[in-house]
PDB file of N, CA and C in Angstrom:
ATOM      1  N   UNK A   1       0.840  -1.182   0.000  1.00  0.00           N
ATOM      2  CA  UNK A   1       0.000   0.000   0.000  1.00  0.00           C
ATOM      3  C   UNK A   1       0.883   1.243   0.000  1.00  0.00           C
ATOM      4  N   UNK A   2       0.246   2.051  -0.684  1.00  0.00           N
ATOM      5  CA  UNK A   2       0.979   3.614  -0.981  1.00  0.00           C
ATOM      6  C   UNK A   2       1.494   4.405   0.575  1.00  0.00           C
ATOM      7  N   UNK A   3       2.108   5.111   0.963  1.00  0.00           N
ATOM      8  CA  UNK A   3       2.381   5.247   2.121  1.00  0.00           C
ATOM      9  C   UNK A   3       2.597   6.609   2.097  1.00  0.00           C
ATOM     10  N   UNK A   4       1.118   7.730   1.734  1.00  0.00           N
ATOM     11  CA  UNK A   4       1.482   9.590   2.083  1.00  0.00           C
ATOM     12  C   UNK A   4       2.682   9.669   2.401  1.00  0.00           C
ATOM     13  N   UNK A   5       2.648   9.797   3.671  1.00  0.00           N
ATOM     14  CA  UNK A   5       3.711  10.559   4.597  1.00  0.00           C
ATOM     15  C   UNK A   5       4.916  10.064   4.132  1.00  0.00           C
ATOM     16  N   UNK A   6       5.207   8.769   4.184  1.00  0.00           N
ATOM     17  CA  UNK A   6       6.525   8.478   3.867  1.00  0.00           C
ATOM     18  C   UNK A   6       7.040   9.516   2.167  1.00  0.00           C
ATOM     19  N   UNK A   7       6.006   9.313   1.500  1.00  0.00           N
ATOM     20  CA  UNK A   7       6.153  10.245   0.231  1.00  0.00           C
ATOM     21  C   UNK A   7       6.317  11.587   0.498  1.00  0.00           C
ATOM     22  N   UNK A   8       5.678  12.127   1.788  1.00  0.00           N
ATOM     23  CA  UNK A   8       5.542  13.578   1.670  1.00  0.00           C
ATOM     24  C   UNK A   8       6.745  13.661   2.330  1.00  0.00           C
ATOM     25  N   UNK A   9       7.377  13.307   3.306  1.00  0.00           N
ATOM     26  CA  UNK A   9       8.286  13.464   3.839  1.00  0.00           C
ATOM     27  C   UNK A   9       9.534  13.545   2.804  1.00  0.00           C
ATOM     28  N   UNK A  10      10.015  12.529   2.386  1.00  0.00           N
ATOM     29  CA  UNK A  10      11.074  12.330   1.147  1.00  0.00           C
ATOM     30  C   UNK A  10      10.835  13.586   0.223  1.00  0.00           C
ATOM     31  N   UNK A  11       9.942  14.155  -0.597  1.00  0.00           N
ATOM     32  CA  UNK A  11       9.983  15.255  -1.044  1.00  0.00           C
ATOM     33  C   UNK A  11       9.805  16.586  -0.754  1.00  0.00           C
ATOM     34  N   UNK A  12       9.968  16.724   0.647  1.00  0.00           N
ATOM     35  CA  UNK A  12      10.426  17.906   1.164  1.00  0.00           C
ATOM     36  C   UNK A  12      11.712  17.863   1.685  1.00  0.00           C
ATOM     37  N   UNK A  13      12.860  16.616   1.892  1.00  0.00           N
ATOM     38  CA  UNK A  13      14.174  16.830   1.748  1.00  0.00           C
ATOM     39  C   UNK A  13      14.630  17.229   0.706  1.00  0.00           C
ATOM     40  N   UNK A  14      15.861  18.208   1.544  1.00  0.00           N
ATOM     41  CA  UNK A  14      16.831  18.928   1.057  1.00  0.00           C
ATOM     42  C   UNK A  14      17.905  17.862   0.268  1.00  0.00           C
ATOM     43  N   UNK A  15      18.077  16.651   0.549  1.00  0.00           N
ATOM     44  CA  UNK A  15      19.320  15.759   0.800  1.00  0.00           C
ATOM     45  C   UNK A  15      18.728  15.196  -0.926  1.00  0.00           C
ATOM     46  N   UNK A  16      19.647  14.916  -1.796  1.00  0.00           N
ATOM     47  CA  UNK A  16      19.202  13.913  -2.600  1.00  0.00           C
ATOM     48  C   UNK A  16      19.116  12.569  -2.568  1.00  0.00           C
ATOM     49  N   UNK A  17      17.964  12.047  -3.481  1.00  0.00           N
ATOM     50  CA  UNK A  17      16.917  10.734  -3.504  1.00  0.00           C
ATOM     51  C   UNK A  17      18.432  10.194  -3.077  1.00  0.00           C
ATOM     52  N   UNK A  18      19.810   9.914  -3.351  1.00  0.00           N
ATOM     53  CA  UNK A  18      20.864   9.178  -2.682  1.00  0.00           C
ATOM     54  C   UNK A  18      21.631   9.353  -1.532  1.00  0.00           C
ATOM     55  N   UNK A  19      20.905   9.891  -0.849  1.00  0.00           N
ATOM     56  CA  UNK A  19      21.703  10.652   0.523  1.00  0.00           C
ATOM     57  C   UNK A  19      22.405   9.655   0.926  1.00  0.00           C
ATOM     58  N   UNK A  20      23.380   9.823   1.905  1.00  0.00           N
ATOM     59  CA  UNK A  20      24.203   9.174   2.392  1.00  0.00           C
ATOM     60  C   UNK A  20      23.980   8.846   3.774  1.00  0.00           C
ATOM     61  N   UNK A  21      22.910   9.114   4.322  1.00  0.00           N
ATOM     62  CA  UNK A  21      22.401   8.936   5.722  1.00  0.00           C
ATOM     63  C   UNK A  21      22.023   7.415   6.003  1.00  0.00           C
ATOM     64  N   UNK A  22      23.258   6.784   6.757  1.00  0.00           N
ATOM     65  CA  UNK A  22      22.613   5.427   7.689  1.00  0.00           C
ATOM     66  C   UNK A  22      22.564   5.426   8.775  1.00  0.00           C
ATOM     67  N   UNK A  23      21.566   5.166   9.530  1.00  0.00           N
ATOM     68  CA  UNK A  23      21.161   4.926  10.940  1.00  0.00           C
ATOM     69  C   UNK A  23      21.904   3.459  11.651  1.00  0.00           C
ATOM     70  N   UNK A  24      22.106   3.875  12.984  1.00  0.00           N
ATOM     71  CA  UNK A  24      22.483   2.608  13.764  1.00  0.00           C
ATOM     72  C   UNK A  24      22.236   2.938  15.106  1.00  0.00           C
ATOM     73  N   UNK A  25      22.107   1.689  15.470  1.00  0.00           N
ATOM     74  CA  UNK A  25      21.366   1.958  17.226  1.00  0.00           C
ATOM     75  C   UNK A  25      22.568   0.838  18.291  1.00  0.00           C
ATOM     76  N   UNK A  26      23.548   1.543  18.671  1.00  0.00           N
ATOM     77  CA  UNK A  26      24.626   0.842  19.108  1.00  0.00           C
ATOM     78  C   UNK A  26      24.131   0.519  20.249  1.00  0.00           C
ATOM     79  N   UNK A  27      23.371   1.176  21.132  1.00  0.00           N
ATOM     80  CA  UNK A  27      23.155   1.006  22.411  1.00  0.00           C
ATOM     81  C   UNK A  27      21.718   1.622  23.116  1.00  0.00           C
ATOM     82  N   UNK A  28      21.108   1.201  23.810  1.00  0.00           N
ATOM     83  CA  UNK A  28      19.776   1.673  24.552  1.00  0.00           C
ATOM     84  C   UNK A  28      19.820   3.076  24.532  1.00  0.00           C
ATOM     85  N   UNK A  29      19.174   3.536  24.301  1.00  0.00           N
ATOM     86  CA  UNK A  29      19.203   5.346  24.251  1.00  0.00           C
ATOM     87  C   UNK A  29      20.019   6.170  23.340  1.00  0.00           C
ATOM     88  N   UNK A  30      20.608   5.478  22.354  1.00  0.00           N
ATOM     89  CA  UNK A  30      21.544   5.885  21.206  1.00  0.00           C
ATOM     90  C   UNK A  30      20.874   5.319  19.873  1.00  0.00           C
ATOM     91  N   UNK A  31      21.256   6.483  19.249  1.00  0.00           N
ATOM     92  CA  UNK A  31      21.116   6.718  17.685  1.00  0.00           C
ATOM     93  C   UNK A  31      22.920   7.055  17.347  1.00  0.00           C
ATOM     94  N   UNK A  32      22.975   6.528  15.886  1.00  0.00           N
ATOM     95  CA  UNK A  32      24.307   6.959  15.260  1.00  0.00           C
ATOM     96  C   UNK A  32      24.029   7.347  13.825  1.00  0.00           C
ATOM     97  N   UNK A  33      23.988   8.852  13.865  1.00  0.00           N
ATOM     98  CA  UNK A  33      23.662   9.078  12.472  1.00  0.00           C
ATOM     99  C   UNK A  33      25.203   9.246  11.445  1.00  0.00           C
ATOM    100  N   UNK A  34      25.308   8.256  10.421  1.00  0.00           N
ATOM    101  CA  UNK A  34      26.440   8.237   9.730  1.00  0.00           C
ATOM    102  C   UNK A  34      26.175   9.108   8.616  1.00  0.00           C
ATOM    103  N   UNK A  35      26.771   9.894   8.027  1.00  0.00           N
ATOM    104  CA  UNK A  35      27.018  11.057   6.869  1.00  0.00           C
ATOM    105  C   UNK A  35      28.014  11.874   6.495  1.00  0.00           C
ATOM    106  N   UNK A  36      28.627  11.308   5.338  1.00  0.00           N
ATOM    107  CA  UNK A  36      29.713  12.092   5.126  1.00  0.00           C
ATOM    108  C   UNK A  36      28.882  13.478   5.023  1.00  0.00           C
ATOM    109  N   UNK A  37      28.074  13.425   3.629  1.00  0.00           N
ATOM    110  CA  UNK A  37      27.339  14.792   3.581  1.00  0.00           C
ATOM    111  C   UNK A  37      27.511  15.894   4.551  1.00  0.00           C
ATOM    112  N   UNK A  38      26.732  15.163   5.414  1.00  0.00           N
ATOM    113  CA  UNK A  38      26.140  16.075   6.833  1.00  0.00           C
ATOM    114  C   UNK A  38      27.350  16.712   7.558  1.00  0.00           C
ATOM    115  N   UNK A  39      28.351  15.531   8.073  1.00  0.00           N
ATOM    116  CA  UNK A  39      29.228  15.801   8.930  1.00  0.00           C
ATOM    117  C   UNK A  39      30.189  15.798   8.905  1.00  0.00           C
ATOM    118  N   UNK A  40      31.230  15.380   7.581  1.00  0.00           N
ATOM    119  CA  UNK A  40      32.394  16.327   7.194  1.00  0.00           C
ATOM    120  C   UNK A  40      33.105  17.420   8.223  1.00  0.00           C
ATOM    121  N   UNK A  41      32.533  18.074   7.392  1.00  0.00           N
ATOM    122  CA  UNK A  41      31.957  19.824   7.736  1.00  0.00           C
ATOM    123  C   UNK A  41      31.143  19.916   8.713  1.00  0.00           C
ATOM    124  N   UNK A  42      31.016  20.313  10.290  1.00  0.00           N
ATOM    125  CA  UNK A  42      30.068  20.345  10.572  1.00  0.00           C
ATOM    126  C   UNK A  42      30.003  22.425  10.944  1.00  0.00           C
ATOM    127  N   UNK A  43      30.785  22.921  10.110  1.00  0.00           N
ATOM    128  CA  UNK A  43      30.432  24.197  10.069  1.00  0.00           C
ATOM    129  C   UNK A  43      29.130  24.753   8.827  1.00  0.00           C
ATOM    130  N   UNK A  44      29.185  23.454   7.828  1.00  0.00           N
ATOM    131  CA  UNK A  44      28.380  23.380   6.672  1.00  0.00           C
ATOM    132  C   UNK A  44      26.945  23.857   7.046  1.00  0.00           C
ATOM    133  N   UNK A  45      26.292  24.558   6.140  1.00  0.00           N
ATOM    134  CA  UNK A  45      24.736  25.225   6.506  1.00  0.00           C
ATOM    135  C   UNK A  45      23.930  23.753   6.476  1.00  0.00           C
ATOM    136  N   UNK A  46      24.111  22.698   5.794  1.00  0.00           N
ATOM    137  CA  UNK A  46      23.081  21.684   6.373  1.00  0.00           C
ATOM    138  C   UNK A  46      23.233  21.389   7.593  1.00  0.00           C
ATOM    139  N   UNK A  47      24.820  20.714   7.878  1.00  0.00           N
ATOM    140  CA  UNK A  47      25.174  20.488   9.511  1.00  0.00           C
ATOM    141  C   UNK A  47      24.157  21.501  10.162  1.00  0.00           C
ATOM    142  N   UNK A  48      24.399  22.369   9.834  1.00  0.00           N
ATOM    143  CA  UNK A  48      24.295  23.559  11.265  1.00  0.00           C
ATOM    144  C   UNK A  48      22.613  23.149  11.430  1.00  0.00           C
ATOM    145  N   UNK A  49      22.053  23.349  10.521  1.00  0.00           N
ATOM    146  CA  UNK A  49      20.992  23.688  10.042  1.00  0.00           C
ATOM    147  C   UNK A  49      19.978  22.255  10.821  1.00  0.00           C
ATOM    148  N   UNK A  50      20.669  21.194  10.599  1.00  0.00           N
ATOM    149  CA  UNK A  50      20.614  19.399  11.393  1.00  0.00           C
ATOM    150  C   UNK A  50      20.594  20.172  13.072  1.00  0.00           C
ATOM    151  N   UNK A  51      21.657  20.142  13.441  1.00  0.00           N
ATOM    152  CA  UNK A  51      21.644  20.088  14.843  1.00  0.00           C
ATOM    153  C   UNK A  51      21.201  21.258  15.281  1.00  0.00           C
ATOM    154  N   UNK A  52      20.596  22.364  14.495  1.00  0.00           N
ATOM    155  CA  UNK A  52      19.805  23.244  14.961  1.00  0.00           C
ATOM    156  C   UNK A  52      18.253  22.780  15.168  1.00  0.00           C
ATOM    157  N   UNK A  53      18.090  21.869  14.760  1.00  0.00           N
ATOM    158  CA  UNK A  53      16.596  21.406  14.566  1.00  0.00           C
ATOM    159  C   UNK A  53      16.627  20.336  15.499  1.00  0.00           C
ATOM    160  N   UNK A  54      17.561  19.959  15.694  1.00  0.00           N
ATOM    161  CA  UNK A  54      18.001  18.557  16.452  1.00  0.00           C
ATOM    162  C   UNK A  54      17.699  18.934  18.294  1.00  0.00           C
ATOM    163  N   UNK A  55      18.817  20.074  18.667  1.00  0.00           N
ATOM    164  CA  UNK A  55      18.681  21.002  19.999  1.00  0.00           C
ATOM    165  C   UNK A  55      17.191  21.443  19.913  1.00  0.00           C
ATOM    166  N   UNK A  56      16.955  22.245  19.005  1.00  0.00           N
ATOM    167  CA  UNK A  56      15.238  22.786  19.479  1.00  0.00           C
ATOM    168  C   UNK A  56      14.472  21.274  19.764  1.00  0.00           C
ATOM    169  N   UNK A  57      14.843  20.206  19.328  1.00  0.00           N
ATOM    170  CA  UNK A  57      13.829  18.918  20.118  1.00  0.00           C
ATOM    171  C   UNK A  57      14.901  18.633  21.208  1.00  0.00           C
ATOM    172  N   UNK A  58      15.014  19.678  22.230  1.00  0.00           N
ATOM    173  CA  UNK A  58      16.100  19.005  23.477  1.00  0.00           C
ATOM    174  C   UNK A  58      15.076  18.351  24.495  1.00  0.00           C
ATOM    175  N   UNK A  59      13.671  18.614  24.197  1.00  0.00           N
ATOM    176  CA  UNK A  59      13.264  17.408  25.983  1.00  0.00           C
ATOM    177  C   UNK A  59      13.540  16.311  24.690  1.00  0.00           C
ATOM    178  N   UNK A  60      13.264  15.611  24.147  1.00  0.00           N
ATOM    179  CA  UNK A  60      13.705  14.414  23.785  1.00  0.00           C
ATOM    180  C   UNK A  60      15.219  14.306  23.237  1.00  0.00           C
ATOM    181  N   UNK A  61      16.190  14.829  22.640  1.00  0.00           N
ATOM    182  CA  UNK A  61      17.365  14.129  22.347  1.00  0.00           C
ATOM    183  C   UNK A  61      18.610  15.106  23.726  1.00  0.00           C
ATOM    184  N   UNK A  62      19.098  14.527  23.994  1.00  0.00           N
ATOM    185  CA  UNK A  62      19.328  15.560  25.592  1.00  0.00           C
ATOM    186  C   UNK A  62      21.057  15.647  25.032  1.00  0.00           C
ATOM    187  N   UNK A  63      21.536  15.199  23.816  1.00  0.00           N
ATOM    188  CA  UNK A  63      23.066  15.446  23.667  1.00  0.00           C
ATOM    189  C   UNK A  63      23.361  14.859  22.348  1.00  0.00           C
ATOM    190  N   UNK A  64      24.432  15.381  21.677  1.00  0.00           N
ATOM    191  CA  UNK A  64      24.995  15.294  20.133  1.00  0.00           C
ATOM    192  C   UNK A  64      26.633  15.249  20.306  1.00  0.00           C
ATOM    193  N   UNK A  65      26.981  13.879  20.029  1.00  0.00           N
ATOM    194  CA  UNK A  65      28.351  14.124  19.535  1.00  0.00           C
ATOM    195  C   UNK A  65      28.939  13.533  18.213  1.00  0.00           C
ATOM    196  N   UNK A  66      29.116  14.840  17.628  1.00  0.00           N
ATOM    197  CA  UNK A  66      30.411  14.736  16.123  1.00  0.00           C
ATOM    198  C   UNK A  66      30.941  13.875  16.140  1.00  0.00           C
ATOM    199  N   UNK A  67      31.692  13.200  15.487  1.00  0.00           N
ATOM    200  CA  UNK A  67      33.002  12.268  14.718  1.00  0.00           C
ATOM    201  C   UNK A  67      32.985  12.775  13.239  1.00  0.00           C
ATOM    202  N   UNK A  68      34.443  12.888  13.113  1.00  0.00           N
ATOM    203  CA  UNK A  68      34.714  13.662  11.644  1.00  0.00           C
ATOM    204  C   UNK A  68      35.867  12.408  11.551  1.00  0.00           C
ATOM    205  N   UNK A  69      35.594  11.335  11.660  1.00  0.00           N
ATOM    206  CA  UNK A  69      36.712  10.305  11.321  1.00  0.00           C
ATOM    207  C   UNK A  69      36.287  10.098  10.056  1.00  0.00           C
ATOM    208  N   UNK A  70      36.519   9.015   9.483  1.00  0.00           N
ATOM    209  CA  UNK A  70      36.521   8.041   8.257  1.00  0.00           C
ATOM    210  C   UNK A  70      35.309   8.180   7.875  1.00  0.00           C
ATOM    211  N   UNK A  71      34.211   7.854   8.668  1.00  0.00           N
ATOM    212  CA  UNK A  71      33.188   8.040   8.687  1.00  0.00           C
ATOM    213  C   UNK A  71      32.351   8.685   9.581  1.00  0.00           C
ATOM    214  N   UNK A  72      32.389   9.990   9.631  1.00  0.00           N
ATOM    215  CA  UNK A  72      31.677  11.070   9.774  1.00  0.00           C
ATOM    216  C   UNK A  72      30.027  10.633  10.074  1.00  0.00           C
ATOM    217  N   UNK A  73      29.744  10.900  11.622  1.00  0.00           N
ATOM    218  CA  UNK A  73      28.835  10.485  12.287  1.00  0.00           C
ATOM    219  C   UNK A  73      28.165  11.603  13.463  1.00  0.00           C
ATOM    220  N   UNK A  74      26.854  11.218  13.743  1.00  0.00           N
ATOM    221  CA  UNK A  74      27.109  11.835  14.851  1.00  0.00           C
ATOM    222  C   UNK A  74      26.044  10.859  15.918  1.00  0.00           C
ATOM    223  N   UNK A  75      26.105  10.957  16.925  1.00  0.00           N
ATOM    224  CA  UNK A  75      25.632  10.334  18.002  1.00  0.00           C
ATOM    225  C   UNK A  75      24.557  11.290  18.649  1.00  0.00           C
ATOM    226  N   UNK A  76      23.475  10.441  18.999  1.00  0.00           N
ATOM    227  CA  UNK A  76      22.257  11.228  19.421  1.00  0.00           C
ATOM    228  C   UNK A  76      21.978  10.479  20.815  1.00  0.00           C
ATOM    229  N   UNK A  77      21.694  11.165  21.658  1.00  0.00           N
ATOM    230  CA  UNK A  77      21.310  10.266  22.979  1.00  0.00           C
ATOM    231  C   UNK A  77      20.266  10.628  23.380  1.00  0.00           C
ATOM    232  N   UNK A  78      19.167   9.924  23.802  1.00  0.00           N
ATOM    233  CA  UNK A  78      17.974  10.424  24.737  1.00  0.00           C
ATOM    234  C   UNK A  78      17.713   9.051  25.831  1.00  0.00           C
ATOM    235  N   UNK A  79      16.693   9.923  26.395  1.00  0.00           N
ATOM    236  CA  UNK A  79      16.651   8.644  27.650  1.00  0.00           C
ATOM    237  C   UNK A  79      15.387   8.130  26.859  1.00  0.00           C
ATOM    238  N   UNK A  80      15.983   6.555  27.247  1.00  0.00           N
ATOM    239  CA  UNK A  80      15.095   5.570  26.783  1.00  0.00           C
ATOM    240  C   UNK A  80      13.708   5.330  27.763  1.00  0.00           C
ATOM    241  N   UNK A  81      13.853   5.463  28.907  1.00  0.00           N
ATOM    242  CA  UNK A  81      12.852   5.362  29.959  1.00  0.00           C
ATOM    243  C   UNK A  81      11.863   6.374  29.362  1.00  0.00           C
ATOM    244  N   UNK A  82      11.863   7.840  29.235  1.00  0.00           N
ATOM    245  CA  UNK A  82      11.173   8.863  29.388  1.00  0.00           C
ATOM    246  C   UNK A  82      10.486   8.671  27.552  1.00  0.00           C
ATOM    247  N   UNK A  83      11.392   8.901  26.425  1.00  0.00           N
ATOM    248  CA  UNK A  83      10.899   8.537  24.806  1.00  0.00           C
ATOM    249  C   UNK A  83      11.228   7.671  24.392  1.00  0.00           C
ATOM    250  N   UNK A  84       9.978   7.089  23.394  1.00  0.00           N
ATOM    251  CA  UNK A  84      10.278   5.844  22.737  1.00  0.00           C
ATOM    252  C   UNK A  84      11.304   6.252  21.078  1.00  0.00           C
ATOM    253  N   UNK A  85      11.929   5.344  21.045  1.00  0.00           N
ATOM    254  CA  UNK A  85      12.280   5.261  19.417  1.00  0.00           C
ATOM    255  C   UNK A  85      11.964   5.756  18.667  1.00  0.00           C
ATOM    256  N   UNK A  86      10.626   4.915  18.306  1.00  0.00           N
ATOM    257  CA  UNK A  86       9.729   5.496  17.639  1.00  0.00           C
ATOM    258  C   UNK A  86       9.472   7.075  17.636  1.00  0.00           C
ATOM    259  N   UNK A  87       9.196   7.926  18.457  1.00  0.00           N
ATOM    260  CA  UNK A  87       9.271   8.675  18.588  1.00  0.00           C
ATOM    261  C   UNK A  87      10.486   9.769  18.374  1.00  0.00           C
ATOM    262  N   UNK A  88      11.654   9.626  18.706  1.00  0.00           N
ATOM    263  CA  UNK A  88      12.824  10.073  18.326  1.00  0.00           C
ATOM    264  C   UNK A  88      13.412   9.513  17.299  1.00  0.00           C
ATOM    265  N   UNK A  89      13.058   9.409  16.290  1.00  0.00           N
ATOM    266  CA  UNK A  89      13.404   8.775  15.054  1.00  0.00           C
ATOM    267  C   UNK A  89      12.168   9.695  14.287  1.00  0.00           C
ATOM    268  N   UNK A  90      10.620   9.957  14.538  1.00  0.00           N
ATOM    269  CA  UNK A  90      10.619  10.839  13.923  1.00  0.00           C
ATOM    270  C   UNK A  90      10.880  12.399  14.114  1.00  0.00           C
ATOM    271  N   UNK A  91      11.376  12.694  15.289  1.00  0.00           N
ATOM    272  CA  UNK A  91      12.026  13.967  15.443  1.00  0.00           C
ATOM    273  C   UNK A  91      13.169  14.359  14.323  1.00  0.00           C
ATOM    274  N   UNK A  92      13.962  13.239  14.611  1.00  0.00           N
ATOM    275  CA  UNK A  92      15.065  12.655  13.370  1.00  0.00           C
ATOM    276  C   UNK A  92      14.873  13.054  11.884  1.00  0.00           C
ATOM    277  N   UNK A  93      14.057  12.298  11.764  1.00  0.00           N
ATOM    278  CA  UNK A  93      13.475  12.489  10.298  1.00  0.00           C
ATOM    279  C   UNK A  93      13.181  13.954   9.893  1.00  0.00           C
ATOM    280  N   UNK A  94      12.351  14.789  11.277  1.00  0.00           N
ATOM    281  CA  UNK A  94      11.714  15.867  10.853  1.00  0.00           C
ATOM    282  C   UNK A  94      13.327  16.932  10.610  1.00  0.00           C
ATOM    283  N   UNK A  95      14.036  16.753  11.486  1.00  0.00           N
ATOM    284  CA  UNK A  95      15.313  17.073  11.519  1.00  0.00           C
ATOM    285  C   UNK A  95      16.228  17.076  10.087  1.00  0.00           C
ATOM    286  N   UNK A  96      16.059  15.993   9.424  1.00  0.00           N
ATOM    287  CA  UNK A  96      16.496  15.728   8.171  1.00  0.00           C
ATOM    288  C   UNK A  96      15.901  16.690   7.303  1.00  0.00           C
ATOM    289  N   UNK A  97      15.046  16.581   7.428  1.00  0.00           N
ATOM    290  CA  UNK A  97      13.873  16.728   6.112  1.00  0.00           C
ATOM    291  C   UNK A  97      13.823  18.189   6.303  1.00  0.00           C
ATOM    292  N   UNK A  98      13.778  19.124   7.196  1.00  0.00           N
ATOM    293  CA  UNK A  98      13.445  20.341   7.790  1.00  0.00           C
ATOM    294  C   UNK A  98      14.392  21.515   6.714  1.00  0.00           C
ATOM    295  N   UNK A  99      13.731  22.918   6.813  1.00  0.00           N
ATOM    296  CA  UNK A  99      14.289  23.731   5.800  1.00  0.00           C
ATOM    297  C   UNK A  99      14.058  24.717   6.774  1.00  0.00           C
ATOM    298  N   UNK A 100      14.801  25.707   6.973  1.00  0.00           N
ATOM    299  CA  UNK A 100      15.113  26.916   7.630  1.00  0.00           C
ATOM    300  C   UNK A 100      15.292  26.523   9.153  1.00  0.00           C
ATOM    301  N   UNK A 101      14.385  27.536   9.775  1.00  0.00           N
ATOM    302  CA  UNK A 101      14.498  27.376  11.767  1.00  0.00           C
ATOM    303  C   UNK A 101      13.632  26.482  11.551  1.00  0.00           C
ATOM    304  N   UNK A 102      13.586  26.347  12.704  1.00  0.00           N
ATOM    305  CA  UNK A 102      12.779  25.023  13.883  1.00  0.00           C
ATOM    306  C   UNK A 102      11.109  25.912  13.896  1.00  0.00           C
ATOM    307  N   UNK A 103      10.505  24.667  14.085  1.00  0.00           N
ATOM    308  CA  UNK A 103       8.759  25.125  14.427  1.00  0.00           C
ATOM    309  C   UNK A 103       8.708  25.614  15.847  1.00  0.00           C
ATOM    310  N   UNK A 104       8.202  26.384  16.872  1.00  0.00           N
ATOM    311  CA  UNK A 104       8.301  25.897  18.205  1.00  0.00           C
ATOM    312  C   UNK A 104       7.439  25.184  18.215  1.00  0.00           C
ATOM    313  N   UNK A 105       7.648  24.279  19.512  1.00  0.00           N
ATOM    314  CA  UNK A 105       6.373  23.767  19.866  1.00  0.00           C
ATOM    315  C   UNK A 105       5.358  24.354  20.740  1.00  0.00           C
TER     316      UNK A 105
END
């Protein structure tokens, strides 16, 4: 079955249909977002532009750390007790997908 959102979402990223974004979940309360794209550079207007959208969702992701190694990553932490996955994954997404400032909530 056709899936809106998943469609609407994908065509309001900035990133092209080949982005380089893979997800990994090393540990309970961790996300690892891998991207050269993104995080190279994290002075780059997408970077900035990511973890600006990323901080404005601070009650759910409570910390961000860079790696500009080999593979250029960054690490997302929230508490697993308080948000689900599910839930911070689509913060994530909205994070990705997002164009200018942050919405408030």
């Amino acid at each position: 079955m056709f899936d809106d959102y998943r469609f609407e979402s994908r065509a309001k990223m900035n990133v092209p249909a080949q982005a380089d974004v893979e997800l990994s979940f090393p540990g309970t309360g961790v996300i690892c977002v891998k991207s050269q794209a993104l995080f190279a550079e994290p002075d780059n207007a997408d970077c900035q532009r990511f973890l600006h959208h990323i901080f404005a969702a601070g009650q759910v992701v409570g910390g961000v750390t860079l790696n500009r190694d080999a593979a250029p990553a960054a690490e997302l932490r929230f508490d697993a007790r308080r948000h689900s996955l599910r839930d911070v994954l689509a913060r994530l997404a909205e994070a990705l997908s997002a164009e200018g400032q942050p919405a408030a909530d």
